[in-house]
Protein backbone atom coordinates (compact mmCIF):
# COMPACT_ATOMS: atom_id res chain seq x y z
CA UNK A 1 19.60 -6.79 -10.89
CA UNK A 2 16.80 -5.46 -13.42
CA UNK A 3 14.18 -5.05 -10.50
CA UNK A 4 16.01 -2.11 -8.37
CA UNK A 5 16.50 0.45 -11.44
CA UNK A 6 12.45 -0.96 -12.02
CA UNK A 7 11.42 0.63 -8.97
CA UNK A 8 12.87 4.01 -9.60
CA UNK A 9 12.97 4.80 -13.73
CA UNK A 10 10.86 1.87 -15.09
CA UNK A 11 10.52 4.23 -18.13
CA UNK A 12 14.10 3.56 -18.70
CA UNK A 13 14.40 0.01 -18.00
CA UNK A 14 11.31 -0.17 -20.07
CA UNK A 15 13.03 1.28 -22.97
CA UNK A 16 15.61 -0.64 -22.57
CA UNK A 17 14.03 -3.57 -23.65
CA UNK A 18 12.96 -5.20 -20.13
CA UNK A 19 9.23 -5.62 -19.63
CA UNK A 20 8.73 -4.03 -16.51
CA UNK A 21 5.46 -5.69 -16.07
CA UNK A 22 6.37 -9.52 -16.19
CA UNK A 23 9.26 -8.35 -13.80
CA UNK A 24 7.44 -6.69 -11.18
CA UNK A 25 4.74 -9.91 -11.33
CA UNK A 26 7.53 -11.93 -11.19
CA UNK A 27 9.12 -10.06 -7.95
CA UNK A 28 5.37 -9.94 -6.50
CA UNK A 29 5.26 -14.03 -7.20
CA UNK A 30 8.53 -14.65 -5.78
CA UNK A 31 7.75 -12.64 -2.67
CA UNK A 32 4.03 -14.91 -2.14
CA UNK A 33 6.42 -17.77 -2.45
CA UNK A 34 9.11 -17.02 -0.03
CA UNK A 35 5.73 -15.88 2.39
CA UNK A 36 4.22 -19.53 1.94
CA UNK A 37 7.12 -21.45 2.16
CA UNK A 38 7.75 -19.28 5.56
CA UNK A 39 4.35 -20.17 6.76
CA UNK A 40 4.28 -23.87 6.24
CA UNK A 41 8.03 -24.27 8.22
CA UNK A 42 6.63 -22.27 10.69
CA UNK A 43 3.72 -24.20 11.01
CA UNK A 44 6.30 -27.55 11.11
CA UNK A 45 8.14 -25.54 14.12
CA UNK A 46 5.16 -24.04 16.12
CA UNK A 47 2.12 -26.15 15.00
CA UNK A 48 -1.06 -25.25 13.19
CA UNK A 49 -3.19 -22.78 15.56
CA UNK A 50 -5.29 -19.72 14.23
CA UNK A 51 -2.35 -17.80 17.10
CA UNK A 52 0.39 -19.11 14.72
CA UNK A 53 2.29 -16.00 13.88
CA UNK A 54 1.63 -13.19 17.17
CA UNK A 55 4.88 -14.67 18.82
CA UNK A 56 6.59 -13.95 15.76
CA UNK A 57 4.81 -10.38 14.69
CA UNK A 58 6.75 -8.00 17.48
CA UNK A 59 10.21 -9.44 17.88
CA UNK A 60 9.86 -8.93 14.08
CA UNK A 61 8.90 -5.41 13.82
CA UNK A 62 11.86 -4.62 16.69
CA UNK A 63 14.60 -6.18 14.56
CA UNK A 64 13.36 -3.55 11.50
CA UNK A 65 13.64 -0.84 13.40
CA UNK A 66 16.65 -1.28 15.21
CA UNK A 67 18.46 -2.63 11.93
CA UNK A 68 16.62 0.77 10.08
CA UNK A 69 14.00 1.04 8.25
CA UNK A 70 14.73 0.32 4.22
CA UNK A 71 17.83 -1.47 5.29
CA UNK A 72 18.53 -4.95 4.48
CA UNK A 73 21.80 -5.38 6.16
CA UNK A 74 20.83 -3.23 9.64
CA UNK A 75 17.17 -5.39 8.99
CA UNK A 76 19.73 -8.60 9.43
CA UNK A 77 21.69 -7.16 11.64
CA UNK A 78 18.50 -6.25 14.03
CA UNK A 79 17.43 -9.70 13.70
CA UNK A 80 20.56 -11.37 14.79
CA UNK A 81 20.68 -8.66 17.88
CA UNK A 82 17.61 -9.31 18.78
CA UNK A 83 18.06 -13.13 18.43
CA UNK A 84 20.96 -13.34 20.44
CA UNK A 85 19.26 -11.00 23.23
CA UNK A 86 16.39 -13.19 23.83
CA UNK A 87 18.44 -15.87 24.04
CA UNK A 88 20.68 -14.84 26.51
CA UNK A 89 17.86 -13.39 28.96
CA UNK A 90 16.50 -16.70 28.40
CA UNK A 91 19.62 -18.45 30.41
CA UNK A 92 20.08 -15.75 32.57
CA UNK A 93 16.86 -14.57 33.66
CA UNK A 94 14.52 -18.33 34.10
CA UNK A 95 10.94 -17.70 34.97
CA UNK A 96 10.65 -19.33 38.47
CA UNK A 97 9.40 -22.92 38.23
CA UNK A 98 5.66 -23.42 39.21
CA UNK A 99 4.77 -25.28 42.63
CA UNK A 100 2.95 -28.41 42.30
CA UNK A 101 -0.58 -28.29 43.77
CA UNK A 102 -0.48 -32.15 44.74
């Protein structure tokens, strides 16, 4: 809860007795965390190729704009619509199975 008034009046927070400096190098830690720990399960789930995340790069970038930029509950929302899209043109619309030349 400190780290949102942080990002706006820091001077306030500040003077309020929070060091705003351990907080936002805390925030900036957490976030290199949360990145890792996303890269080594999607390593587990896709394997380890120097390709690893270009699947993964525009589906993302869709799901923040359609949720809204800045919004964490559209950015969720996006995702989930965009989720459930792919998987439904998935079932519905099959790539047509490849001929065996033998």
């Amino acid at each position: 809860m400190r780290i949102r008034p942080a990002r706006w009046t820091w001077r306030t927070v500040s003077a309020l007795g929070v060091n705003v400096r351990v907080l936002r190098n805390l925030n900036f830690g957490l976030g290199i965390y949360l990145a890792g720990l996303a890269g080594v399960l999607a390593a587990g789930m896709l394997g380890l190729q120097p390709t690893i995340g270009t699947s993964l790069i525009m589906p993302s970038f869709v799901a923040i704009i359609v949720g809204g930029l800045g919004s964490m509950p559209g950015t969720l929302f996006g995702g989930v619509l965009i989720g459930v899209a792919s998987g439904l043109a998935t079932v519905f619309f099959r790539p047509p199975a490849r001929r065996s030349s033998t």
